[in-house]
C-alpha atoms as a PDB file:
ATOM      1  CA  UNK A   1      18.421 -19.794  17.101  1.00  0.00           C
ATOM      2  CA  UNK A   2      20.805 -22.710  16.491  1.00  0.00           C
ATOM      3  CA  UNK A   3      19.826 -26.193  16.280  1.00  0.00           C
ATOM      4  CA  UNK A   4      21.649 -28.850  18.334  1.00  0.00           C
ATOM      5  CA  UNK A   5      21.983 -32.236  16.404  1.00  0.00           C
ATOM      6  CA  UNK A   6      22.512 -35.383  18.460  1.00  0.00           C
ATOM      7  CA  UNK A   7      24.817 -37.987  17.208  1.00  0.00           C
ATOM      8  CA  UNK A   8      25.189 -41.362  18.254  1.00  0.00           C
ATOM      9  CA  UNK A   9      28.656 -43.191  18.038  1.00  0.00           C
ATOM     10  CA  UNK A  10      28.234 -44.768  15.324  1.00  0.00           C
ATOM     11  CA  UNK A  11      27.508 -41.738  13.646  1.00  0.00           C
ATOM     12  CA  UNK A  12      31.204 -40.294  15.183  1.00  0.00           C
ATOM     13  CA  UNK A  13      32.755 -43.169  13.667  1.00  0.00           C
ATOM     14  CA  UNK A  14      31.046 -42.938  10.583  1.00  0.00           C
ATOM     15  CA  UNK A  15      31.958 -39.271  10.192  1.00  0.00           C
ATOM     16  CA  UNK A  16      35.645 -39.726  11.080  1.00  0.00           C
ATOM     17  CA  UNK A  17      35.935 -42.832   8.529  1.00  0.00           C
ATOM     18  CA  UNK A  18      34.444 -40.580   5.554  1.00  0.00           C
ATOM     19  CA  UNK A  19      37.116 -38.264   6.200  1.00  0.00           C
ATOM     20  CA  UNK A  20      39.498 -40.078   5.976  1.00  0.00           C
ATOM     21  CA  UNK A  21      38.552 -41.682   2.775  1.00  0.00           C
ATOM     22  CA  UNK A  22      38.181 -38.035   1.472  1.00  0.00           C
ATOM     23  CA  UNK A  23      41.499 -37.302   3.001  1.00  0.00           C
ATOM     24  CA  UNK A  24      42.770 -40.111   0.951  1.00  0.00           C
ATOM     25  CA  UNK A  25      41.476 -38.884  -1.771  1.00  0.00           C
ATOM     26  CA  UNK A  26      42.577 -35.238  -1.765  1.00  0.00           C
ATOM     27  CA  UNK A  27      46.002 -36.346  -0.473  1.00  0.00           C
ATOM     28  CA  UNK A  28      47.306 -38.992  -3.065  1.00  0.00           C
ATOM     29  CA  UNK A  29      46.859 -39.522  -6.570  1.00  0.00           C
ATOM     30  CA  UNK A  30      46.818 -43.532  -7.250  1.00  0.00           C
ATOM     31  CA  UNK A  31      44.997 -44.662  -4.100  1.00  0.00           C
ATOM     32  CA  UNK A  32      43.321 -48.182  -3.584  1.00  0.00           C
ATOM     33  CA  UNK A  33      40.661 -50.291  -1.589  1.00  0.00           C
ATOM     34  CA  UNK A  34      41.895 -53.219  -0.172  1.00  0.00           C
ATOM     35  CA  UNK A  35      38.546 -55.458  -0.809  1.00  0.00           C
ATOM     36  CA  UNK A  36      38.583 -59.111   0.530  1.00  0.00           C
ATOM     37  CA  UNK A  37      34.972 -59.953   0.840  1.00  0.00           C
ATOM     38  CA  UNK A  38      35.190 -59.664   4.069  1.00  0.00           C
ATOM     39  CA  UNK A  39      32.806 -57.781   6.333  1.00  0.00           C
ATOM     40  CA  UNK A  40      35.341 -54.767   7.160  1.00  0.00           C
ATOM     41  CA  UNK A  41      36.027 -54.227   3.745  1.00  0.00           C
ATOM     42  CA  UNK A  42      32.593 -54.226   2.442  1.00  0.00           C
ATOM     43  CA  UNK A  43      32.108 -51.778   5.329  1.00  0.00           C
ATOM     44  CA  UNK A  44      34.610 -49.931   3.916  1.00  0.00           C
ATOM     45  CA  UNK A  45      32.879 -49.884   0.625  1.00  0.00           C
ATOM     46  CA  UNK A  46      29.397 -48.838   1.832  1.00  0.00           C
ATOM     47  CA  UNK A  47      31.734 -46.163   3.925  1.00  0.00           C
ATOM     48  CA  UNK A  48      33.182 -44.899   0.536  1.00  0.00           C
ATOM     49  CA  UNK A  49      29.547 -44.918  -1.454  1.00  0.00           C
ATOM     50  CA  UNK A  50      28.645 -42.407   1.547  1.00  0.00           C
ATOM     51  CA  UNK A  51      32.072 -40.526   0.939  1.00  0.00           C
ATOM     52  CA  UNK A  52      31.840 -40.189  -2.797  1.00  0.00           C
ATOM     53  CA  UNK A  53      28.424 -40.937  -4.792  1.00  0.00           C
ATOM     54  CA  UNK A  54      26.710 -40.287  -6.516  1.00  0.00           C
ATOM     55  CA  UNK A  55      30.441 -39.505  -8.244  1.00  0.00           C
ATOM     56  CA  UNK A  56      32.685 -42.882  -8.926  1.00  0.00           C
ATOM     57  CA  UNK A  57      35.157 -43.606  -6.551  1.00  0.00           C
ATOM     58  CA  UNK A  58      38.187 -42.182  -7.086  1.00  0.00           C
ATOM     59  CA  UNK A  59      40.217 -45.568  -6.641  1.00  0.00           C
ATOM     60  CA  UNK A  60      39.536 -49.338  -7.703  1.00  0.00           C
ATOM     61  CA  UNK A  61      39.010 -52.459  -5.845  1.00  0.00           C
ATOM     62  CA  UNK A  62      41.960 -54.291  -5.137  1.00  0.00           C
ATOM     63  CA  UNK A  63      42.021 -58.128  -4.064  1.00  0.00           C
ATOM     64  CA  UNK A  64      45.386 -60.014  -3.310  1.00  0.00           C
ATOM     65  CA  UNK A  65      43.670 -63.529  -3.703  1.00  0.00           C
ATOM     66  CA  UNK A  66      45.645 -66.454  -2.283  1.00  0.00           C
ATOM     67  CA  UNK A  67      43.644 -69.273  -3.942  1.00  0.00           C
ATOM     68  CA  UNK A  68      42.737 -70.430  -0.500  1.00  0.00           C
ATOM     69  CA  UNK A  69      40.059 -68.300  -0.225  1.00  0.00           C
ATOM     70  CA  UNK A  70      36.587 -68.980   0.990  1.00  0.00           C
ATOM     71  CA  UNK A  71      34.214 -69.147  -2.245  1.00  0.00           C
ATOM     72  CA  UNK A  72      31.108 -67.593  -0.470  1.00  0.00           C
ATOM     73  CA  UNK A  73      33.621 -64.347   0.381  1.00  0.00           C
ATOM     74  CA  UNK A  74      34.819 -64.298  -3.723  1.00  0.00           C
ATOM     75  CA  UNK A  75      31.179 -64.689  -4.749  1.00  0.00           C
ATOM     76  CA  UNK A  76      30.075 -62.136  -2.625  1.00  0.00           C
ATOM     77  CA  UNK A  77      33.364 -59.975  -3.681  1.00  0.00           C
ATOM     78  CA  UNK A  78      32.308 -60.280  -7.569  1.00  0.00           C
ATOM     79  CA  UNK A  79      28.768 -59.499  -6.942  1.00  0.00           C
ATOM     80  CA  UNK A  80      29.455 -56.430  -4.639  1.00  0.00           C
ATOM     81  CA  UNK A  81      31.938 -54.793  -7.104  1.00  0.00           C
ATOM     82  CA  UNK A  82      29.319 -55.465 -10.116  1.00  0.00           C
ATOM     83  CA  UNK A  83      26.394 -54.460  -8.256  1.00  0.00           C
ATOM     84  CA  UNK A  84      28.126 -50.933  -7.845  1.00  0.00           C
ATOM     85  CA  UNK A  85      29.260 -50.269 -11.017  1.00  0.00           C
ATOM     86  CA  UNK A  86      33.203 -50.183 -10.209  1.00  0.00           C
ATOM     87  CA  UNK A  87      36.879 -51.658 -10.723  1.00  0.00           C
ATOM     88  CA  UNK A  88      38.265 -54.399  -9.101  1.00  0.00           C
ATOM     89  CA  UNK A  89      41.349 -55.484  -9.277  1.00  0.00           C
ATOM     90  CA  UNK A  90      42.392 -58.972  -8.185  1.00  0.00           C
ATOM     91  CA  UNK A  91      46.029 -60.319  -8.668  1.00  0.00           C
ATOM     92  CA  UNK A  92      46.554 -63.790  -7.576  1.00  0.00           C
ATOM     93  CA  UNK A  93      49.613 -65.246  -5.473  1.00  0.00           C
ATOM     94  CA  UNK A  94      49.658 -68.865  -7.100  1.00  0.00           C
ATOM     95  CA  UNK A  95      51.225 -66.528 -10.380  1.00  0.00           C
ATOM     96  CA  UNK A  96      53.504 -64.465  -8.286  1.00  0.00           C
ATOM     97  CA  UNK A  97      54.415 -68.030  -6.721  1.00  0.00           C
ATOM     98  CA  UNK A  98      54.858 -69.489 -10.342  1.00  0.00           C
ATOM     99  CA  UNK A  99      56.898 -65.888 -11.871  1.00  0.00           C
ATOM    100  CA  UNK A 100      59.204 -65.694  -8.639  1.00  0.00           C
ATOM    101  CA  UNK A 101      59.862 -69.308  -8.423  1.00  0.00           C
ATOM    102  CA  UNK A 102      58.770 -68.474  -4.479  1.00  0.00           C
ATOM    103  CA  UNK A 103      58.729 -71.941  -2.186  1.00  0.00           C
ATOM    104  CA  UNK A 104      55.666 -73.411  -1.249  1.00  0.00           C
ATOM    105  CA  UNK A 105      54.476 -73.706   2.599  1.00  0.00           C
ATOM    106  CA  UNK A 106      54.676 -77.178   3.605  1.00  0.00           C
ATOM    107  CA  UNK A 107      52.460 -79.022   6.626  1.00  0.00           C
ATOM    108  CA  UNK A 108      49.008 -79.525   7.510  1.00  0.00           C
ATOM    109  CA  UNK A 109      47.954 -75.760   7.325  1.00  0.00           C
ATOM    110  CA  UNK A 110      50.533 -74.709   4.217  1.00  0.00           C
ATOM    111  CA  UNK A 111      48.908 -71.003   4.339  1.00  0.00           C
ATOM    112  CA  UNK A 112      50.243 -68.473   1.950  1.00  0.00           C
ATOM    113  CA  UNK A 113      49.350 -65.148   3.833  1.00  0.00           C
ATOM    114  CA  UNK A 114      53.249 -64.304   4.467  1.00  0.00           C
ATOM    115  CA  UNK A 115      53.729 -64.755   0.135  1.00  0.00           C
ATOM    116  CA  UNK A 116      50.916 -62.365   0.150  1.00  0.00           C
ATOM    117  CA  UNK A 117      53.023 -59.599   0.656  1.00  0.00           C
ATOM    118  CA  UNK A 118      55.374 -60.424  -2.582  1.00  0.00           C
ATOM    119  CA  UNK A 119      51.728 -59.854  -4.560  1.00  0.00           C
ATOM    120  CA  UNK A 120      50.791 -57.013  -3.209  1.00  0.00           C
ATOM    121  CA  UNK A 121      54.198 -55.291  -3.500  1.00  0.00           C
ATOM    122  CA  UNK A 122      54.148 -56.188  -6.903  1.00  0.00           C
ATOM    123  CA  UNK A 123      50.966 -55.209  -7.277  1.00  0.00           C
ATOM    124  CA  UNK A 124      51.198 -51.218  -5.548  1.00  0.00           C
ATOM    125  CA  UNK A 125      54.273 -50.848  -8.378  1.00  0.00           C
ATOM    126  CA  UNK A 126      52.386 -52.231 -11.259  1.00  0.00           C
ATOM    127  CA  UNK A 127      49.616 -49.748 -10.581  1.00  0.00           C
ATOM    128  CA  UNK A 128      51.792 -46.961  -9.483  1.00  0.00           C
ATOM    129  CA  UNK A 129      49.442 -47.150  -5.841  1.00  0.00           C
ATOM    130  CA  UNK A 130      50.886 -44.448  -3.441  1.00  0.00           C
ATOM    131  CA  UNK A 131      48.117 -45.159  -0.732  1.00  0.00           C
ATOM    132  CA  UNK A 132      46.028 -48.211  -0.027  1.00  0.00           C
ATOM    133  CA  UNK A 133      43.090 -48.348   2.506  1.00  0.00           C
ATOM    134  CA  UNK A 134      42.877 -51.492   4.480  1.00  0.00           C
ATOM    135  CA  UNK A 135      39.820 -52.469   6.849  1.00  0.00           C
ATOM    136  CA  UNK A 136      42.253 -52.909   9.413  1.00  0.00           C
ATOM    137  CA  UNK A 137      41.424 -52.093  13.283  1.00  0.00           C
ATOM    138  CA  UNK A 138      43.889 -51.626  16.155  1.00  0.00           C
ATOM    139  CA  UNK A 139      41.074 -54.324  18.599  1.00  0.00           C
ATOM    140  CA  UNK A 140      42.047 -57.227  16.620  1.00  0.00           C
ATOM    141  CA  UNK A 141      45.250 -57.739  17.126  1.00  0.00           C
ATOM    142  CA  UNK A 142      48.543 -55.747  19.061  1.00  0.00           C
ATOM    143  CA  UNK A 143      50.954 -55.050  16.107  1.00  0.00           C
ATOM    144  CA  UNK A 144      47.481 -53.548  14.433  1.00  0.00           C
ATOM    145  CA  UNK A 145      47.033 -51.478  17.466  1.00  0.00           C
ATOM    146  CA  UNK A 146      50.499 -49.442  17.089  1.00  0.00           C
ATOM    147  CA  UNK A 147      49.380 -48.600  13.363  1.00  0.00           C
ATOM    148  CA  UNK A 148      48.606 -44.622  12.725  1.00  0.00           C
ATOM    149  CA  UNK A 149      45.875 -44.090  10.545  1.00  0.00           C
ATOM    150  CA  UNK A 150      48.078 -43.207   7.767  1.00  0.00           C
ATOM    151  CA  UNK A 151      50.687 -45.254   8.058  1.00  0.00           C
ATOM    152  CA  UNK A 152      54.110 -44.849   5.819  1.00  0.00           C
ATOM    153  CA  UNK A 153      55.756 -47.857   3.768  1.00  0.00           C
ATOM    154  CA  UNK A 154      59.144 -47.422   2.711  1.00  0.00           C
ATOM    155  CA  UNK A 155      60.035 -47.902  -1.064  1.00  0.00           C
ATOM    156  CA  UNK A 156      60.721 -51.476  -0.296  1.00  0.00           C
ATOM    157  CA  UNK A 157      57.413 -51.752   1.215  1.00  0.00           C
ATOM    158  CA  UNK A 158      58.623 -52.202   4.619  1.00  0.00           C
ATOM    159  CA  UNK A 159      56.686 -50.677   8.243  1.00  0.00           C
ATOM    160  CA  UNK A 160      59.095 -49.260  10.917  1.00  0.00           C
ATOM    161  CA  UNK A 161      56.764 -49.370  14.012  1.00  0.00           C
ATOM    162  CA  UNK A 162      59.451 -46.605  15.638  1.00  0.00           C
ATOM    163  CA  UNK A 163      58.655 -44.349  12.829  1.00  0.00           C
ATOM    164  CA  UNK A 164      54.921 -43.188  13.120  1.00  0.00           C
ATOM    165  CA  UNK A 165      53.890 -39.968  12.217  1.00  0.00           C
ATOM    166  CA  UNK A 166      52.020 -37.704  14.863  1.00  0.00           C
ATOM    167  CA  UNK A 167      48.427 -37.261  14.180  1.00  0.00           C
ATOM    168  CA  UNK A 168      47.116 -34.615  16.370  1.00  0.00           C
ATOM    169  CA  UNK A 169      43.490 -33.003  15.950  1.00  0.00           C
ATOM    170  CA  UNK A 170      42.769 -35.583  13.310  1.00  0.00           C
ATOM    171  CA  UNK A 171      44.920 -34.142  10.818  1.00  0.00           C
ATOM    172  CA  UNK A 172      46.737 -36.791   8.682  1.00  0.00           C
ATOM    173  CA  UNK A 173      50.046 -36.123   7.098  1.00  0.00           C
ATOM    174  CA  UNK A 174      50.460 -37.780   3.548  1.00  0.00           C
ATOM    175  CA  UNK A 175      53.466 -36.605   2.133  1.00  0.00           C
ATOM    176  CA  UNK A 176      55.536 -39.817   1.089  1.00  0.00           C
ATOM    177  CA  UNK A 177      59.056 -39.745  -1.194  1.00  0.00           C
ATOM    178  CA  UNK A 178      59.383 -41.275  -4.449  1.00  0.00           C
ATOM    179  CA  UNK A 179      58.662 -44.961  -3.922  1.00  0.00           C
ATOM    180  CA  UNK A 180      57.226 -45.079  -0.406  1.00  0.00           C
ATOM    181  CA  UNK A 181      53.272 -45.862   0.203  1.00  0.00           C
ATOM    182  CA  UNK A 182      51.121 -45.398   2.854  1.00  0.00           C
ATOM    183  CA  UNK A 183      48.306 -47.860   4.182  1.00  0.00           C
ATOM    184  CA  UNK A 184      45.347 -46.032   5.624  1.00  0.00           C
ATOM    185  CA  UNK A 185      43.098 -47.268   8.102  1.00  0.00           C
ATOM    186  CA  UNK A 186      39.677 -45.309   8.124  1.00  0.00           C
ATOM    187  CA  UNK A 187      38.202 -47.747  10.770  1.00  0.00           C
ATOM    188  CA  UNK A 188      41.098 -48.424  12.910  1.00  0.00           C
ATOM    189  CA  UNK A 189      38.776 -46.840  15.780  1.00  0.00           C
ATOM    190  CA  UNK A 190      36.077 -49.405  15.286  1.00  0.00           C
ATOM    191  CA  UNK A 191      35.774 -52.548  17.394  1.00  0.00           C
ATOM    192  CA  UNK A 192      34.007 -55.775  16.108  1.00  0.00           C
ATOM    193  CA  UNK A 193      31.483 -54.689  17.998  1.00  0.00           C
ATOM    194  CA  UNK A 194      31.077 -51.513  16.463  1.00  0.00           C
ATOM    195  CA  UNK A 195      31.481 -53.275  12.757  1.00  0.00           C
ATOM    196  CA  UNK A 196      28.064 -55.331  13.818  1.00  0.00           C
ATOM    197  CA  UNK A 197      26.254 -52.638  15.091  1.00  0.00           C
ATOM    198  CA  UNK A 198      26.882 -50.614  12.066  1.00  0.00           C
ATOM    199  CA  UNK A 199      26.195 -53.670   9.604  1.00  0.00           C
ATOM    200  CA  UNK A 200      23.059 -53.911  11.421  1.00  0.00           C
ATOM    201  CA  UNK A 201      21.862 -49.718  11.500  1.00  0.00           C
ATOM    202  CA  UNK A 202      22.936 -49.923   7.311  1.00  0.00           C
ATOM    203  CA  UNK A 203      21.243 -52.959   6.939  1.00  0.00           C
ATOM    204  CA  UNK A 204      24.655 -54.264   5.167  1.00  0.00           C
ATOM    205  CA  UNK A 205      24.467 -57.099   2.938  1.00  0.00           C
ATOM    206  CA  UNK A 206      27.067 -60.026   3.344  1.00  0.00           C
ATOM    207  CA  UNK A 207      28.334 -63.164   2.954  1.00  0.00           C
ATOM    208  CA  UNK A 208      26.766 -66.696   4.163  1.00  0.00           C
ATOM    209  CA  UNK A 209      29.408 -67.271   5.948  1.00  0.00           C
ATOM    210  CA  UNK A 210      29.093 -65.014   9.056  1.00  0.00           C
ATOM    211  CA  UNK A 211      25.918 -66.500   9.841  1.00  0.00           C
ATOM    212  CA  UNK A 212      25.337 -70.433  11.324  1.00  0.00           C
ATOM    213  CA  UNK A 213      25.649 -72.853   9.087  1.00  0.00           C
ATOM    214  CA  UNK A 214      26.165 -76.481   9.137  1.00  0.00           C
ATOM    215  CA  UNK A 215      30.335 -77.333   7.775  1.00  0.00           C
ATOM    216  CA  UNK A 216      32.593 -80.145   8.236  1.00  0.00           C
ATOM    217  CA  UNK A 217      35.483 -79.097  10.358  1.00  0.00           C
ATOM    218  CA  UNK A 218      39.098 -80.564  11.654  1.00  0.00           C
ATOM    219  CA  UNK A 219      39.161 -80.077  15.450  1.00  0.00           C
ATOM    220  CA  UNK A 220      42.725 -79.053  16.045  1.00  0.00           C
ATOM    221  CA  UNK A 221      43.848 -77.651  19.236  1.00  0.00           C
ATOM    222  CA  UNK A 222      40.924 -76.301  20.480  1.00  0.00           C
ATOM    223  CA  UNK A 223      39.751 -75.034  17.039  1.00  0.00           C
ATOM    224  CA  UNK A 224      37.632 -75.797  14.363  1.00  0.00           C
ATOM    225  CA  UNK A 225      39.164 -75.959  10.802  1.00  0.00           C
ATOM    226  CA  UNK A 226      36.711 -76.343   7.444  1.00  0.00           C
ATOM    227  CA  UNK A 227      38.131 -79.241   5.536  1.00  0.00           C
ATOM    228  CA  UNK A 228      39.216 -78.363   2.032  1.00  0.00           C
ATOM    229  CA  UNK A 229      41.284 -79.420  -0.670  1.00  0.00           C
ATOM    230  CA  UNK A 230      44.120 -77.076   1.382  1.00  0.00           C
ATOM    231  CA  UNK A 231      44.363 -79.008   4.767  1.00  0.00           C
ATOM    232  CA  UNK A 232      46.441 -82.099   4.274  1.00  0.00           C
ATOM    233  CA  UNK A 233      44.163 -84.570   6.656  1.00  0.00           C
ATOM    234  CA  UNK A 234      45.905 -86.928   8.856  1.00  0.00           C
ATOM    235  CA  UNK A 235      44.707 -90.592  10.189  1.00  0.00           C
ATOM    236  CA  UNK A 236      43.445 -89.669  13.792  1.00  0.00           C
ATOM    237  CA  UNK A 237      42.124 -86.584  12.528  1.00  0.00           C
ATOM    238  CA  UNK A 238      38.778 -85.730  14.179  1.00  0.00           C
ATOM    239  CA  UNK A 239      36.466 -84.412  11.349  1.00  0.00           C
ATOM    240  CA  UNK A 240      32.911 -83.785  12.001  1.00  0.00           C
ATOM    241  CA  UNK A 241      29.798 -81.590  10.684  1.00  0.00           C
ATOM    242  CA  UNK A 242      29.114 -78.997  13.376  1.00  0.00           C
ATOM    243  CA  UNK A 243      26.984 -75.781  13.214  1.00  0.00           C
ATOM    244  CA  UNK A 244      29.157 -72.801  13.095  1.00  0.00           C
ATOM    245  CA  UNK A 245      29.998 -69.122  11.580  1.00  0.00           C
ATOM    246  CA  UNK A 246      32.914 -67.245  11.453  1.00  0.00           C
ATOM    247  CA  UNK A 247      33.751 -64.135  13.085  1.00  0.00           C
ATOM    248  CA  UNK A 248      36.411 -62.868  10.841  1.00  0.00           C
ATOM    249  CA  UNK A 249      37.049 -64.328   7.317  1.00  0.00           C
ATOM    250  CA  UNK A 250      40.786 -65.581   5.501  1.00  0.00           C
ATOM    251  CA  UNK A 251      42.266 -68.054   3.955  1.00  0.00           C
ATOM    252  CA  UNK A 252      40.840 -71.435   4.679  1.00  0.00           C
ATOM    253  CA  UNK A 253      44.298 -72.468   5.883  1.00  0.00           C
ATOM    254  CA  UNK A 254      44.498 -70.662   8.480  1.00  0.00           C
ATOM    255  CA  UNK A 255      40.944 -69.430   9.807  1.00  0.00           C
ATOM    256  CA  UNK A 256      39.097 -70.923  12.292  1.00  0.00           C
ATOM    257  CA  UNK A 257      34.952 -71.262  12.583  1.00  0.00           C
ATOM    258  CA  UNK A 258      33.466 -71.084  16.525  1.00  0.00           C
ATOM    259  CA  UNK A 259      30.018 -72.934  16.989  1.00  0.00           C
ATOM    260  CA  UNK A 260      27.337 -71.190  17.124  1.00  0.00           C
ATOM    261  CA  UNK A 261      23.675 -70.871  16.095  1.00  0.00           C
ATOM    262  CA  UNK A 262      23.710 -67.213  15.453  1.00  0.00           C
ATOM    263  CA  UNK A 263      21.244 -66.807  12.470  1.00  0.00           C
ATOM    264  CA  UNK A 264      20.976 -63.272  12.659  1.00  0.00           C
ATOM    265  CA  UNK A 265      22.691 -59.973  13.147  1.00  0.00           C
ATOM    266  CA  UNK A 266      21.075 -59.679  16.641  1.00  0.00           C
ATOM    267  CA  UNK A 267      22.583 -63.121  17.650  1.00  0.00           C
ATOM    268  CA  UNK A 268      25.844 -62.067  16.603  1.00  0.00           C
ATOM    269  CA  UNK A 269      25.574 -58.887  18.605  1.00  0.00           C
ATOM    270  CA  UNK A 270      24.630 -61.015  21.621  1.00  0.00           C
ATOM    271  CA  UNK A 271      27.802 -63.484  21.250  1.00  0.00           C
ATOM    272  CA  UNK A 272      30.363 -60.948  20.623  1.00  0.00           C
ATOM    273  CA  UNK A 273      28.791 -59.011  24.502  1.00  0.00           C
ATOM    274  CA  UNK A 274      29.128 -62.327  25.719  1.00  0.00           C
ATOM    275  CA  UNK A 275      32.917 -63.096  24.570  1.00  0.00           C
ATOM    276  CA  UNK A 276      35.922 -62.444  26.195  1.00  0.00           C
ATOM    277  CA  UNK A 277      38.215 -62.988  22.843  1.00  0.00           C
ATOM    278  CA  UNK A 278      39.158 -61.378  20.288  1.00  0.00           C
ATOM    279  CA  UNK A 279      38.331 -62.549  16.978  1.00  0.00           C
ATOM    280  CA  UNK A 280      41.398 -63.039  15.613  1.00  0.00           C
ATOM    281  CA  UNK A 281      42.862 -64.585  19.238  1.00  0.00           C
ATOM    282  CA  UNK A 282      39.971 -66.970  18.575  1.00  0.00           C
ATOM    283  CA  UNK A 283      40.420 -68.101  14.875  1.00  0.00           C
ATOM    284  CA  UNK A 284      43.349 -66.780  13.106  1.00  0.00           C
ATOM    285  CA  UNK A 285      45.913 -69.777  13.323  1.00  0.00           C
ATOM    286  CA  UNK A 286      48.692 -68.261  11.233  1.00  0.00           C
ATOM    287  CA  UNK A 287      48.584 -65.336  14.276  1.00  0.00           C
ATOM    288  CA  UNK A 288      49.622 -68.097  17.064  1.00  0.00           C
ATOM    289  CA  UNK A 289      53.024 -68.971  15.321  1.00  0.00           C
ATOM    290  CA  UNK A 290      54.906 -66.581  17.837  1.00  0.00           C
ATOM    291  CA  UNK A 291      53.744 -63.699  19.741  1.00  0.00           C
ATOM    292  CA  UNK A 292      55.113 -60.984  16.997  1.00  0.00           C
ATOM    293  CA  UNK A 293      53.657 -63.136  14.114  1.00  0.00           C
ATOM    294  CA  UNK A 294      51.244 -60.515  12.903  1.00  0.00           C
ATOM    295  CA  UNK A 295      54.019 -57.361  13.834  1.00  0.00           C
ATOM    296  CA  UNK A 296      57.215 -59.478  12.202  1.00  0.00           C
ATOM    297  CA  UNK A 297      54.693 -59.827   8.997  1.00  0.00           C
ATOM    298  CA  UNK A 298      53.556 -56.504   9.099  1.00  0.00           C
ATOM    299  CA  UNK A 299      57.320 -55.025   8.851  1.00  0.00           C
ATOM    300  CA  UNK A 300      57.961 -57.115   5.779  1.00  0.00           C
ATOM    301  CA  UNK A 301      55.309 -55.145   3.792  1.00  0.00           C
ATOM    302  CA  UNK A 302      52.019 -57.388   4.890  1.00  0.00           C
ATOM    303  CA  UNK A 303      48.805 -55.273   5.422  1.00  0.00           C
END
């Protein structure tokens, strides 16, 4: 007599997501996590303690850290890599800025995510990295949504959109030349939606900051910007302290906060039902520089 096991979707997703990280790891020999602090990548993290404990994980922790990065999402990136027991990497731009003699952005939001990408080149050939898993997902933004799940890098980094690999049956071709890299994408069929609903089932720890909380915030064109010592302030600016959370967590240039008083997982559920956005059509600024922002970006060897 067989016995019939029922899984939810979140188990699906779940499944898919640990093979992939096992694919990863059976595929390529100096593979890394892209880890932020964010709440994808932690729930890629949790993902890979389910692929690979009670081993080690058979990659470190990798951070590309702008310097404009929220402290409660570096706090809680230190104390999740600690609390596990493994590696982490973190390479900061400010010294490929200084080493490169790269230019500065200038202006009111002077964000660094496109010098990100000189960091993180530099960083996959000082490791040797021939595969790096991002927490990317193809709901939050178009250029995201042409990705494969393993997705090939040239040797100069670069991302031909024209050239994706076939990935029929859920069988994932690694095989890269000397030089070239591949960014993998274990939740790329997750929405935000799903991301909650699985923080919540795992009861996932993370940081203060996707919960309401009382900030002081620029209004600028319809968004709400956390004052810092990054945003050059302007007489006429309208600055106030306004309860608020963020849906999806960068640099403090360039990400915006929506009000809300969503104290709990449950709320959050309930607001992202209710929205009609996307998160990162909602609060990434650097996205809204021109419609291929993200894609152009993306080309030029950005995650």
């Amino acid at each position: 007599m067989s016995i019939m096991y029922e899984l939810d979707y979140l188990d699906h997703l779940e499944s898919e997501a640990i093979h992939i990280m096992r694919e990863v790891a059976g595929q390529f020999e100096k593979p890394a996590l892209l880890f932020s602090g964010g709440k994808d990548s932690i729930t890629l993290v949790h993902l890979a303690l389910k692929a690979f404990r009670p081993g080690k994980f058979p990659f470190p922790l990798v951070h590309i850290d702008t310097g404009h990065n929220f402290p409660e999402a570096l706090r809680f990136r230190d104390e999740l890599a600690a609390s596990i027991d493994e590696k982490l990497v973190v390479r900061q731009v400010g010294d490929t800025i200084k080493a490169k003699g790269l230019t500065e952005p200038k202006g009111k939001f002077a964000s660094r995510n496109a010098l990100q990408t000189f960091t993180l080149l530099d960083t996959i050939e000082e490791f040797g990295f021939d595969a790096c898993i991002g927490g990317a997902r193809r709901d939050e933004e178009k250029a995201r949504a042409k990705e494969r799940i393993f997705s090939v890098r040239d040797e100069f980094g670069q991302w031909d959109p024209k050239l994706q690999r076939p990935e029929l049956w859920n069988t994932y071709n690694g095989r890269i030349n000397k030089g070239e890299n591949v960014r993998v994408f274990p939740i790329s069929n997750w929405t935000e939606l799903d991301i909650w609903n699985y923080i919540r089932r795992e009861k996932i720890a993370l940081p203060s900051i996707y919960f309401a909380h009382e900030r002081e915030v620029l209004e600028h064109e319809g968004q709400l910007v956390a004052t810092s010592e990054f945003i050059q302030l302007e007489p006429g600016d309208k600055v106030s302290t306004k309860t608020v959370r963020y849906r999806t967590v960068g640099d403090m240039t360039c990400t915006a906060a929506v009000e809300s008083s969503a104290s709990s997982i449950d709320d959050i559920i309930r607001e992202i039902i209710a929205t009609k956005t996307s998160e990162r059509g909602e609060t990434r600024i650097d996205d809204k520089v021109s419609e291929a922002a993200m894609e152009d970006r993306k080309k030029n060897g950005y995650f």
